[in-house]
N, C-alpha and C. Protein backbone atom coordinates (compact mmCIF):
# COMPACT_ATOMS: atom_id res chain seq x y z
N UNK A 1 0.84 -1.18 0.00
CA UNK A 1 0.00 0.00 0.00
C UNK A 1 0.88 1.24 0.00
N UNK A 2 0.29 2.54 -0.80
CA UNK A 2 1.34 3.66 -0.68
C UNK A 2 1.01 4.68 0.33
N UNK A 3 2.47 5.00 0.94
CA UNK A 3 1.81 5.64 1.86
C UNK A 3 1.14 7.31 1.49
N UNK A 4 0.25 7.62 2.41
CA UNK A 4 -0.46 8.83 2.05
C UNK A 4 0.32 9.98 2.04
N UNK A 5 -0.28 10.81 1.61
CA UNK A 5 0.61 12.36 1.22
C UNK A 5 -0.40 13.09 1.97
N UNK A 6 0.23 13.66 3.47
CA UNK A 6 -0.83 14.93 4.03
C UNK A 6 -0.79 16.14 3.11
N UNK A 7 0.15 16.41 2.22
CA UNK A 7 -0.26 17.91 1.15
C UNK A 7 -1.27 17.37 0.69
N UNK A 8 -1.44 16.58 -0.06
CA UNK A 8 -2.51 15.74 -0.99
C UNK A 8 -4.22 15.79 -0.08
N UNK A 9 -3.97 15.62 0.75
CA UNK A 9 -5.13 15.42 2.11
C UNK A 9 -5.39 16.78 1.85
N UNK A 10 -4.52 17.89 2.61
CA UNK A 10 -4.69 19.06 2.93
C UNK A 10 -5.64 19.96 1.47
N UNK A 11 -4.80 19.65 0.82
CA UNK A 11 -5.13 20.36 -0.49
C UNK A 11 -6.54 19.55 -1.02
N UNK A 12 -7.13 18.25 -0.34
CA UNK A 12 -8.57 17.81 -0.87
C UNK A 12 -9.66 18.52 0.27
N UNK A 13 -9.02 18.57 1.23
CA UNK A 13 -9.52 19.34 2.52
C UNK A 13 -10.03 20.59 1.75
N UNK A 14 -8.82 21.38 1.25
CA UNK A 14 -9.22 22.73 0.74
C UNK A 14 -9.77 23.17 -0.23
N UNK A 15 -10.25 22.24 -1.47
CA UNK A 15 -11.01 21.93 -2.48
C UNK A 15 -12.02 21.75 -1.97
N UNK A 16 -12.42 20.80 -0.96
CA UNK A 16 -13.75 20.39 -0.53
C UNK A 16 -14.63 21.94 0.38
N UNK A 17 -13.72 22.45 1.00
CA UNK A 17 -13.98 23.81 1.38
C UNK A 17 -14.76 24.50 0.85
N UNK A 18 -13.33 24.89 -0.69
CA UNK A 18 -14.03 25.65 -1.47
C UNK A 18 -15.46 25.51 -2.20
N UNK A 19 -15.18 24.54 -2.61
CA UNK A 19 -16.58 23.66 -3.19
C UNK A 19 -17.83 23.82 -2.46
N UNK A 20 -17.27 23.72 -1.31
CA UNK A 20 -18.37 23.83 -0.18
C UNK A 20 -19.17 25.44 0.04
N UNK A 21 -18.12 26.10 0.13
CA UNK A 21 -18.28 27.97 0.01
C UNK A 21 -18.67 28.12 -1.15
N UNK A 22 -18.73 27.93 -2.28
CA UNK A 22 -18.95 28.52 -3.56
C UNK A 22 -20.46 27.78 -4.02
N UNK A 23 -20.05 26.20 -3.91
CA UNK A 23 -21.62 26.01 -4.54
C UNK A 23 -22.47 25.12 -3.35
N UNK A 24 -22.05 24.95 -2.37
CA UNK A 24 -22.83 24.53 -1.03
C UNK A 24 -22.35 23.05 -0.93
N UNK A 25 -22.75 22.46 0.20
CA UNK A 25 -22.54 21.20 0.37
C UNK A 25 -23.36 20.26 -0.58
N UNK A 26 -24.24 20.54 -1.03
CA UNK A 26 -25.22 19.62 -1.69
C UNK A 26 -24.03 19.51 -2.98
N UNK A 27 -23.52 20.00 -3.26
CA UNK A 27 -22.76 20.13 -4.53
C UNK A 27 -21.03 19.56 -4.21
N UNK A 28 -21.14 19.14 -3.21
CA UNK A 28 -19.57 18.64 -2.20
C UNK A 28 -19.99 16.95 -2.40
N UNK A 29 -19.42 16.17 -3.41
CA UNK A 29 -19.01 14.79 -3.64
C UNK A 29 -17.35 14.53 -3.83
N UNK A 30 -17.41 13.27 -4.09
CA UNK A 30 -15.95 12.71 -3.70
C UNK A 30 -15.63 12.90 -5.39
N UNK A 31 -16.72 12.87 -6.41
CA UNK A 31 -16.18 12.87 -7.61
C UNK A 31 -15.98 14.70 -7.96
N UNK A 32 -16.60 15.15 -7.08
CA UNK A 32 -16.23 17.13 -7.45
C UNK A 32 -15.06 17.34 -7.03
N UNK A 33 -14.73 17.00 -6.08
CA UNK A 33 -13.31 17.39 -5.23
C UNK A 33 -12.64 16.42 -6.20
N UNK A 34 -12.32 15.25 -6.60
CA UNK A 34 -11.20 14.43 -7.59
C UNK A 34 -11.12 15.73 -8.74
N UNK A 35 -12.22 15.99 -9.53
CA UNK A 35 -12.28 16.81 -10.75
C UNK A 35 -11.16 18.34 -10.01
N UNK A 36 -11.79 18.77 -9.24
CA UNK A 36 -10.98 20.23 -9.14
C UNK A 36 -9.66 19.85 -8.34
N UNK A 37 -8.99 18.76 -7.86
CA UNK A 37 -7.81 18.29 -7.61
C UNK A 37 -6.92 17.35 -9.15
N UNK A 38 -7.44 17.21 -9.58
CA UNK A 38 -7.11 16.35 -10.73
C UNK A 38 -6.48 15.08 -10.99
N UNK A 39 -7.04 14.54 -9.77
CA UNK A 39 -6.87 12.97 -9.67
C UNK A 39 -7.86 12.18 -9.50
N UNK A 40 -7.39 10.98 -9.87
CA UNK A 40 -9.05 9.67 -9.90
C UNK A 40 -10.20 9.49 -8.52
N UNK A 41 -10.87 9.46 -8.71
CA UNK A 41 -11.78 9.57 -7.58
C UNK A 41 -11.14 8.18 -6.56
N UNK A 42 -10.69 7.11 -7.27
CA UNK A 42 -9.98 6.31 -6.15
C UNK A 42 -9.09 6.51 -5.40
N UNK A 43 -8.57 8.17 -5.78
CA UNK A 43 -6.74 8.83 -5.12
C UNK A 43 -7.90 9.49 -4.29
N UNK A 44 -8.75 10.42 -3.97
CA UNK A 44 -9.79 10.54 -3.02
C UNK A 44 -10.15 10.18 -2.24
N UNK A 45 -10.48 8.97 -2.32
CA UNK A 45 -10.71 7.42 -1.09
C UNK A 45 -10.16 6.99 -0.31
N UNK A 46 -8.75 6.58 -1.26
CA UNK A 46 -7.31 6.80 -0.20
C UNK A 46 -7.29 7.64 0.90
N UNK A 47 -7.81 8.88 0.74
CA UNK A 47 -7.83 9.61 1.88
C UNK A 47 -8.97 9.46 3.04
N UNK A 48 -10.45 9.60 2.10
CA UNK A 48 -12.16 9.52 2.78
C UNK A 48 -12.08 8.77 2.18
N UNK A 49 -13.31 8.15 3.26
CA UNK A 49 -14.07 6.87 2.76
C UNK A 49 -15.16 7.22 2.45
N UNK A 50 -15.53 8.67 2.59
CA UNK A 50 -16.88 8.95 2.18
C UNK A 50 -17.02 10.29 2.26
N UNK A 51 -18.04 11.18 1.93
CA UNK A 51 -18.70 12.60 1.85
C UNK A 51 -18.57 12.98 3.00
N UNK A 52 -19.25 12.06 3.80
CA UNK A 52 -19.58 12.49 5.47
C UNK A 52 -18.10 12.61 6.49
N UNK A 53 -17.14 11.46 5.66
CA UNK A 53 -15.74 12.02 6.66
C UNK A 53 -15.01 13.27 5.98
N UNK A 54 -15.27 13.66 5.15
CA UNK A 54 -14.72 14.73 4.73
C UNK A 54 -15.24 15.87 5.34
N UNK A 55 -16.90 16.08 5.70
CA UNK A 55 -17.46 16.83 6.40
C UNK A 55 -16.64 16.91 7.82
N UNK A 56 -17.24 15.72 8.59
CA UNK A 56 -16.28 15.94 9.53
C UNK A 56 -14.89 16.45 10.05
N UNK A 57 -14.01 15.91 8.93
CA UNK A 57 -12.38 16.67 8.64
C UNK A 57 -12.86 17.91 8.59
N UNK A 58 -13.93 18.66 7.92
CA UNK A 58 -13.98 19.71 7.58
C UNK A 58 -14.07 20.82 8.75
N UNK A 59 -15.25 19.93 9.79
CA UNK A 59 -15.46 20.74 10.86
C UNK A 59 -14.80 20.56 11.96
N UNK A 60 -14.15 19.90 12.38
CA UNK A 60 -12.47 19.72 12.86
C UNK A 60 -11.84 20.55 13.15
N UNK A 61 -11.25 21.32 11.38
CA UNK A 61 -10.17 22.08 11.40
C UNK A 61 -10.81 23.70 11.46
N UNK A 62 -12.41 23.54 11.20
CA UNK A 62 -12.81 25.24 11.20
C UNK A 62 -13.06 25.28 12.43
N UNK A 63 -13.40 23.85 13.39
CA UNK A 63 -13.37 24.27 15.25
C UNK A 63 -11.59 24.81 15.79
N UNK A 64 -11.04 24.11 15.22
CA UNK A 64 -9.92 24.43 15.61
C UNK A 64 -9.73 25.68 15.48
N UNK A 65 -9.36 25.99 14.49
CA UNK A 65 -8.73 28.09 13.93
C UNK A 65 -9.96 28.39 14.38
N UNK A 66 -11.31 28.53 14.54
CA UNK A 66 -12.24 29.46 15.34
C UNK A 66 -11.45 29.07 16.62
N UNK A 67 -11.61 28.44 17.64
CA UNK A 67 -10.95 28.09 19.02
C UNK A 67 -9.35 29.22 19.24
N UNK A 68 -8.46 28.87 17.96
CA UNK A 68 -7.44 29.72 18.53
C UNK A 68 -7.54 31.25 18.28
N UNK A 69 -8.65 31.62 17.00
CA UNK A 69 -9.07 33.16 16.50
C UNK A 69 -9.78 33.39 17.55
N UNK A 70 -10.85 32.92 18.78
CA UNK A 70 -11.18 33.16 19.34
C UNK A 70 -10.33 33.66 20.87
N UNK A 71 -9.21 32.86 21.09
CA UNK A 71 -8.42 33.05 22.28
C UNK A 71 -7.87 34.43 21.81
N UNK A 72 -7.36 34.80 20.70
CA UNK A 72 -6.75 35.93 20.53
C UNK A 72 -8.24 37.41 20.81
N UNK A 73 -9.71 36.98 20.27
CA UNK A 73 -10.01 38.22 20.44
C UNK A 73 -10.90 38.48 21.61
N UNK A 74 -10.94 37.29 22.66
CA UNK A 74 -11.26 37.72 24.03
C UNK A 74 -10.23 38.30 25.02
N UNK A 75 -10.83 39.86 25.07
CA UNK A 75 -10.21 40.75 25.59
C UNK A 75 -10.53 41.47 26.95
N UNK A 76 -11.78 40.71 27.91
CA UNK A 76 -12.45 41.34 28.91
C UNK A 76 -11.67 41.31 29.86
N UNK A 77 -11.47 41.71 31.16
CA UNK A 77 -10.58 41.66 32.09
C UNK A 77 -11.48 40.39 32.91
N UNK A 78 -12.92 40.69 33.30
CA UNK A 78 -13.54 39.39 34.16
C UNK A 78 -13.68 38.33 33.72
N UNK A 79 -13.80 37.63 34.25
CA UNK A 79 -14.03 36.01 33.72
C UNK A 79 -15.90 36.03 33.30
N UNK A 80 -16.57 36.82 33.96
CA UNK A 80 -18.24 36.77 33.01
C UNK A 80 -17.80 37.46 31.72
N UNK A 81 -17.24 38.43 31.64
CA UNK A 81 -17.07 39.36 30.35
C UNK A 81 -16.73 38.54 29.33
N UNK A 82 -15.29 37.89 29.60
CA UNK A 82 -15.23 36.67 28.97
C UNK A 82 -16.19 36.10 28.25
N UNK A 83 -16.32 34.67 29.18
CA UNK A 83 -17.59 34.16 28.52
C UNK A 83 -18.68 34.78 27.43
N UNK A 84 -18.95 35.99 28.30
CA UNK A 84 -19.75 36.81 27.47
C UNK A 84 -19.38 36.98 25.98
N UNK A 85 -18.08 37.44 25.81
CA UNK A 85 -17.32 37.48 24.78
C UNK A 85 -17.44 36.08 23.65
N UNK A 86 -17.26 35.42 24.29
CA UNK A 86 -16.97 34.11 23.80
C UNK A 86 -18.59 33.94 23.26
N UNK A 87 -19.45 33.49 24.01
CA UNK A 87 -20.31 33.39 23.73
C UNK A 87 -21.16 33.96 22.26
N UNK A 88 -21.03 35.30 21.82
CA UNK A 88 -21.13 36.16 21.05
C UNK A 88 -19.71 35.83 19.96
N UNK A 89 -18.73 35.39 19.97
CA UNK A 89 -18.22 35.37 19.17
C UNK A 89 -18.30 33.86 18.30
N UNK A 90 -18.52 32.88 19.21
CA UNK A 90 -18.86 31.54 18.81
C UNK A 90 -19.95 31.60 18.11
N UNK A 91 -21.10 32.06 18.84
CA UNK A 91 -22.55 32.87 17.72
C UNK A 91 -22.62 33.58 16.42
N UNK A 92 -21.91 34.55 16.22
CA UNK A 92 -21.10 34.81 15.14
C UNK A 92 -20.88 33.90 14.06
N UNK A 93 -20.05 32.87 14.50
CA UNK A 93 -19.33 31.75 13.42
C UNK A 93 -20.18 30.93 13.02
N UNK A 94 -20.97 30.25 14.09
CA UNK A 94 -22.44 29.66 14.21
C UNK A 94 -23.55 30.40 12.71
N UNK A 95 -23.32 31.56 13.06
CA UNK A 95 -24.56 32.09 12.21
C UNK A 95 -23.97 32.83 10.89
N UNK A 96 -22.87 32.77 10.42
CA UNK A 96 -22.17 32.80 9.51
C UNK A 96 -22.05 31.61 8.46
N UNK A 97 -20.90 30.57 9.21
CA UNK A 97 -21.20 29.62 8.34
C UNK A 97 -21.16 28.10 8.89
N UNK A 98 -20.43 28.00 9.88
CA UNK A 98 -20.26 26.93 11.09
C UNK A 98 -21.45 26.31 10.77
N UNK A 99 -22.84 26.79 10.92
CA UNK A 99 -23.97 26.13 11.09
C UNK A 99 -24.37 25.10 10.21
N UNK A 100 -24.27 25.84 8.89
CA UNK A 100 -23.94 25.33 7.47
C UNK A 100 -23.44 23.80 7.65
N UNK A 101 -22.39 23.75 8.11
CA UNK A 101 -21.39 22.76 8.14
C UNK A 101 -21.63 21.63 9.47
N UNK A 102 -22.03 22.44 10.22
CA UNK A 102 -22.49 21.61 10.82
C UNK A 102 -23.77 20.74 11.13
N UNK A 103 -25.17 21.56 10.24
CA UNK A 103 -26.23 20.53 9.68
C UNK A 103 -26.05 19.99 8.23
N UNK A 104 -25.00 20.18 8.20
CA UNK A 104 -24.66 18.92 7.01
C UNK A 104 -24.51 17.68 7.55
N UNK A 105 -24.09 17.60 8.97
CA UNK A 105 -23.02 16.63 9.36
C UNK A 105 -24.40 15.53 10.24
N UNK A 106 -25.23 15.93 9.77
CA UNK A 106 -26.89 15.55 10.76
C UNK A 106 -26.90 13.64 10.19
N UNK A 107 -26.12 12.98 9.32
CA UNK A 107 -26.15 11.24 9.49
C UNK A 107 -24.77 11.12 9.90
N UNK A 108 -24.38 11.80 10.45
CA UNK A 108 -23.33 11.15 11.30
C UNK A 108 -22.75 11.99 12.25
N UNK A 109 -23.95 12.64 12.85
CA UNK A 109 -23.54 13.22 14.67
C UNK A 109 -23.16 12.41 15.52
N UNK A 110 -22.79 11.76 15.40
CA UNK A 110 -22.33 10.13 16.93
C UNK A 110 -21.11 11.00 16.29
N UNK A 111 -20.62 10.41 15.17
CA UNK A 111 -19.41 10.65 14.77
C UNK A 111 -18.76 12.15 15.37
N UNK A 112 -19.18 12.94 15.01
CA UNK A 112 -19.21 14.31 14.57
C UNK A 112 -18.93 14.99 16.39
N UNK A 113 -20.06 14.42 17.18
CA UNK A 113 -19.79 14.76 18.73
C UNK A 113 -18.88 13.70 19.13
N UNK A 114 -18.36 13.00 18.45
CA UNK A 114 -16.89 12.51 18.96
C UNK A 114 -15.88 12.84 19.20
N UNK A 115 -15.72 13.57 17.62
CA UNK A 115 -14.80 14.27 17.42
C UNK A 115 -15.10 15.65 17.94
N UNK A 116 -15.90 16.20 18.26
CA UNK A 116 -16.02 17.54 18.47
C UNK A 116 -15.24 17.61 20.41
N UNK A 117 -15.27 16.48 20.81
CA UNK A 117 -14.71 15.98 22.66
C UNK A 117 -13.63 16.94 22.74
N UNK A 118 -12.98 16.33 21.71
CA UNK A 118 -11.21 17.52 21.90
C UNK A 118 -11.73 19.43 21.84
N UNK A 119 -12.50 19.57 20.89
CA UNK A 119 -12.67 20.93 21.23
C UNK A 119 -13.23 21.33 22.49
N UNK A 120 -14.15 20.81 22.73
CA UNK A 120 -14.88 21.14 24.17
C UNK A 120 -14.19 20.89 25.22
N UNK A 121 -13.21 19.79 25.33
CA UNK A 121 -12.15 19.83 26.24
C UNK A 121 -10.69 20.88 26.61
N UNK A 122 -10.87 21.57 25.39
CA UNK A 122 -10.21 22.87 24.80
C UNK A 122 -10.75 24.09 25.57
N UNK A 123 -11.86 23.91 25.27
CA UNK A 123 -12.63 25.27 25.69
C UNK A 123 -13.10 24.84 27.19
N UNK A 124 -13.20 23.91 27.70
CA UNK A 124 -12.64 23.75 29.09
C UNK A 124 -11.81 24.16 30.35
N UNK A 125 -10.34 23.84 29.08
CA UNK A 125 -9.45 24.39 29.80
C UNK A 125 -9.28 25.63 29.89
N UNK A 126 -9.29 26.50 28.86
CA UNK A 126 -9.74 27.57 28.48
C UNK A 126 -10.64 28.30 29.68
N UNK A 127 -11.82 28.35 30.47
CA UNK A 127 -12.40 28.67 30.95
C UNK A 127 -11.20 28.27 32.81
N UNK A 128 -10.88 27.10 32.59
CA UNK A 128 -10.32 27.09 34.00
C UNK A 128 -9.11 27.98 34.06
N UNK A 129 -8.33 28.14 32.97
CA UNK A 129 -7.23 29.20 33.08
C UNK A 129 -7.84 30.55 33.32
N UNK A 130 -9.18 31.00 32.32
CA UNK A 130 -9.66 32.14 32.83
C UNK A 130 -9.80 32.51 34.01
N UNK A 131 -10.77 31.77 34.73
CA UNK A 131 -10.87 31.56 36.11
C UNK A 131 -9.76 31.62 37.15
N UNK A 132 -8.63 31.29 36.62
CA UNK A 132 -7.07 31.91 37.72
C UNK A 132 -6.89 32.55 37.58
N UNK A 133 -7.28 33.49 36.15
CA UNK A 133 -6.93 34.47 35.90
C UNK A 133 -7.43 35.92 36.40
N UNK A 134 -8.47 35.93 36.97
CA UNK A 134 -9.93 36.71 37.67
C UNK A 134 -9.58 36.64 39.25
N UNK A 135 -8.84 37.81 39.63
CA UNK A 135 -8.53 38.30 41.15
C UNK A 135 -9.78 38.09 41.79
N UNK A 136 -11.06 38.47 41.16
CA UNK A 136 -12.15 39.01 42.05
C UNK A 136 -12.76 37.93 42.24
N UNK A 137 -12.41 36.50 41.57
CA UNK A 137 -13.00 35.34 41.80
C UNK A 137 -12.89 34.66 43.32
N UNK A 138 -13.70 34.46 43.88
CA UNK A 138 -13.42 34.00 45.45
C UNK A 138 -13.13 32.43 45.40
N UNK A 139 -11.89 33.05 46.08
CA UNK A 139 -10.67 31.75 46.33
C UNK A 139 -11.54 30.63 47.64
N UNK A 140 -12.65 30.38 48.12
CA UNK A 140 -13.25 29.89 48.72
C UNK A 140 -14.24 29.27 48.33
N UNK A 141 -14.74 29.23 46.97
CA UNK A 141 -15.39 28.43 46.14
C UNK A 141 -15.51 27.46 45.95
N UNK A 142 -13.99 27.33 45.55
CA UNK A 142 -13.51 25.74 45.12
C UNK A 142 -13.36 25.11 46.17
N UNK A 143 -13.61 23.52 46.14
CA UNK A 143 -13.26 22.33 46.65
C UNK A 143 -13.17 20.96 46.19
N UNK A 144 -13.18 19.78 47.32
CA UNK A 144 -13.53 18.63 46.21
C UNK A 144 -14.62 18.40 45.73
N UNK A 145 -15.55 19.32 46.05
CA UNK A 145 -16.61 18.96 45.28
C UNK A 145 -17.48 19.59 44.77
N UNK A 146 -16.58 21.04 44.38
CA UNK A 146 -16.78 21.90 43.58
C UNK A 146 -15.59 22.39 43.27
N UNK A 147 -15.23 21.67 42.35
CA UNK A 147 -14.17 22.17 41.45
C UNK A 147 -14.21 23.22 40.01
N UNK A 148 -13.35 23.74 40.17
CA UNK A 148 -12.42 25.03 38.61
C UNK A 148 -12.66 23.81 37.51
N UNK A 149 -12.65 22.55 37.56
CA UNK A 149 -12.92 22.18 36.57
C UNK A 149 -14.47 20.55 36.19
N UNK A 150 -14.63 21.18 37.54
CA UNK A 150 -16.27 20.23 37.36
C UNK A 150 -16.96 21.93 36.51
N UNK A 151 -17.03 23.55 37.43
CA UNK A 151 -17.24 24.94 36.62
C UNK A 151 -17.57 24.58 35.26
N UNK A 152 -15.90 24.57 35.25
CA UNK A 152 -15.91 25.35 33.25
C UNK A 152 -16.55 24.10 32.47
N UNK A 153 -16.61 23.05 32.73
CA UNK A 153 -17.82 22.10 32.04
C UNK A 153 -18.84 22.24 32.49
N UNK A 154 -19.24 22.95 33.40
CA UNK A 154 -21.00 23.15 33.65
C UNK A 154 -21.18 24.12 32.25
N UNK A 155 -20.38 25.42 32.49
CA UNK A 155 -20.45 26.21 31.92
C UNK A 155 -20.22 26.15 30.14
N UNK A 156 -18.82 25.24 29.99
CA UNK A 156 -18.93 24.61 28.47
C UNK A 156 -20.49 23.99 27.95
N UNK A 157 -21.00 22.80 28.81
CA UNK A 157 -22.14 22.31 28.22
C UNK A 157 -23.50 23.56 28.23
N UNK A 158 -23.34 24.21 29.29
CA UNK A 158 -24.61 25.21 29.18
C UNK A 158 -24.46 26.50 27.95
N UNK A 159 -23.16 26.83 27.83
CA UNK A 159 -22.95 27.56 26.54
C UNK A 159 -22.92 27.05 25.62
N UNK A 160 -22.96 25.43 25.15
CA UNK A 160 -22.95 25.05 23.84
C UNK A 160 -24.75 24.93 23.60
N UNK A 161 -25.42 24.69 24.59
CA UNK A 161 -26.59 24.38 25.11
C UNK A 161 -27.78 25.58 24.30
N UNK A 162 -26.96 26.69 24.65
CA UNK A 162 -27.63 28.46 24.73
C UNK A 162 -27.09 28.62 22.83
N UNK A 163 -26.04 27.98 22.94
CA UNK A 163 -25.80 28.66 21.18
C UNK A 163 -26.66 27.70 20.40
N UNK A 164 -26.96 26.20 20.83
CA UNK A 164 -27.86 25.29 19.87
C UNK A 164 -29.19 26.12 19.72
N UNK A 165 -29.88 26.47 20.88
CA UNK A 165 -31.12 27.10 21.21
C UNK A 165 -31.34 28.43 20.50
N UNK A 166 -29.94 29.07 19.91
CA UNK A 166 -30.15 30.08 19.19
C UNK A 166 -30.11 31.37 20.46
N UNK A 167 -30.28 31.39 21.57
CA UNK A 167 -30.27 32.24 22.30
C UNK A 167 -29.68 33.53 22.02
N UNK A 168 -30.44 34.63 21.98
CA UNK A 168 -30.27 35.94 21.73
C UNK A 168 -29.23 36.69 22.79
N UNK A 169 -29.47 36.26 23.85
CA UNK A 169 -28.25 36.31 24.91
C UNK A 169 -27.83 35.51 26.18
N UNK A 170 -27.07 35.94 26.85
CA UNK A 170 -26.66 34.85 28.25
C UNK A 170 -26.66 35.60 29.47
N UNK A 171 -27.12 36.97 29.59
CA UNK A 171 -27.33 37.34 30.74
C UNK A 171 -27.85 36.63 32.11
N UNK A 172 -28.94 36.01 32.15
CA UNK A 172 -29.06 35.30 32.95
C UNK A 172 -28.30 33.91 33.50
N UNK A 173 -27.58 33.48 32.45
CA UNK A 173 -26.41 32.81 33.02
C UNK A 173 -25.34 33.62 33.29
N UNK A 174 -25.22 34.13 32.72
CA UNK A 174 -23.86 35.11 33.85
C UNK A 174 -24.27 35.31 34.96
N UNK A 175 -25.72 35.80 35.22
CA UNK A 175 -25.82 36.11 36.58
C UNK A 175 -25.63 34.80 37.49
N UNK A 176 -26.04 33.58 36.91
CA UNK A 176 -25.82 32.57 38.03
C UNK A 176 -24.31 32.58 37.77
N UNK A 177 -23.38 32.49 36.90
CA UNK A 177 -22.28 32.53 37.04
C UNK A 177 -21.65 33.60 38.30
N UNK A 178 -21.62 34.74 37.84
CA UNK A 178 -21.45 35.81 39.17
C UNK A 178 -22.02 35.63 40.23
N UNK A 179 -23.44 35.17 40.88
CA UNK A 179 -23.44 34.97 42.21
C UNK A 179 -23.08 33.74 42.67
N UNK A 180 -22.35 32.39 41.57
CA UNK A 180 -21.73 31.55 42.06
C UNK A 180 -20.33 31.82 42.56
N UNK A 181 -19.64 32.48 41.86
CA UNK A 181 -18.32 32.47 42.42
C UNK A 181 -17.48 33.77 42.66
N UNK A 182 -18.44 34.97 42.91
CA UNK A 182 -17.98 36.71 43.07
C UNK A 182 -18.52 36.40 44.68
């Protein structure tokens, strides 16, 4: 067997993208991406085994660069502001094009929230570093059985929770956030 070429991957990755941006997913097959790469639809395969793992690859790498574009433009000093931030900026991507991509991915969500574990475990940690980071946070909060990182997964699942729902805002979870741990 030969071994694979990640340029080759990368560059069907970025065909499938485009394809995807220009004429939508309905128009994203394994024989469109061979045609605008210019190899046999069996050099394709080699890589996916199908439409739907390519989706997935797809939403992977746009969780990823949103995740690190996002660390760069949360700028609040509190840890609610934060969130807040976050929240609104993840919404953003969501209602741009994320969404897109991600009700494509609707016969193979098992899959899809598999892979999605590593991001949310990302944005996890993410929230517990915030949280050291916040003077005004009371250092008497935490214990064993309320932990900085039982928190930022309450708070990960309830913010992924509020962006599925479409929620217009999160004020009222901030407020339980702030009278939990101010």
């Amino acid at each position: 067997m030969r071994k694979k070429n990640d340029t080759l991957r990368d560059t069907l990755l970025n065909l499938s993208r485009e394809i995807a941006d220009t004429e939508g997913f309905e128009a994203l097959n394994i024989r469109s991406i061979a045609s605008k790469a210019g190899v046999a639809t069996g050099t394709v395969y080699n890589y996916f085994s199908n439409k739907d793992e390519i989706l997935l690859a797809l939403t992977e790498e746009y969780w990823k660069q949103t995740l690190a574009e996002m660390g760069n433009s949360v700028t609040a000093d509190s840890f609610c502001g934060q969130v807040q931030e976050m929240f609104f900026f993840l919404k953003d991507r969501i209602d741009q094009s994320a969404g897109k991509l991600m009700n494509s991915l609707r016969s193979v969500e098992t899959a899809g929230l598999a892979r999605m574990a590593y991001m949310q475990a990302s944005l996890e940690t993410s929230f517990v570093y915030r949280m050291e980071q916040d003077p005004e946070i009371r250092k008497d909060v935490w214990d064993e059985t309320f932990s900085k990182e039982q928190f930022a997964r309450f708070i990960m699942m309830n913010l992924m929770m509020l962006l599925k729902m479409k929620a217009p805002d999160i004020d009222f979870f901030l407020a339980i956030i702030r009278r939990t741990i101010y």
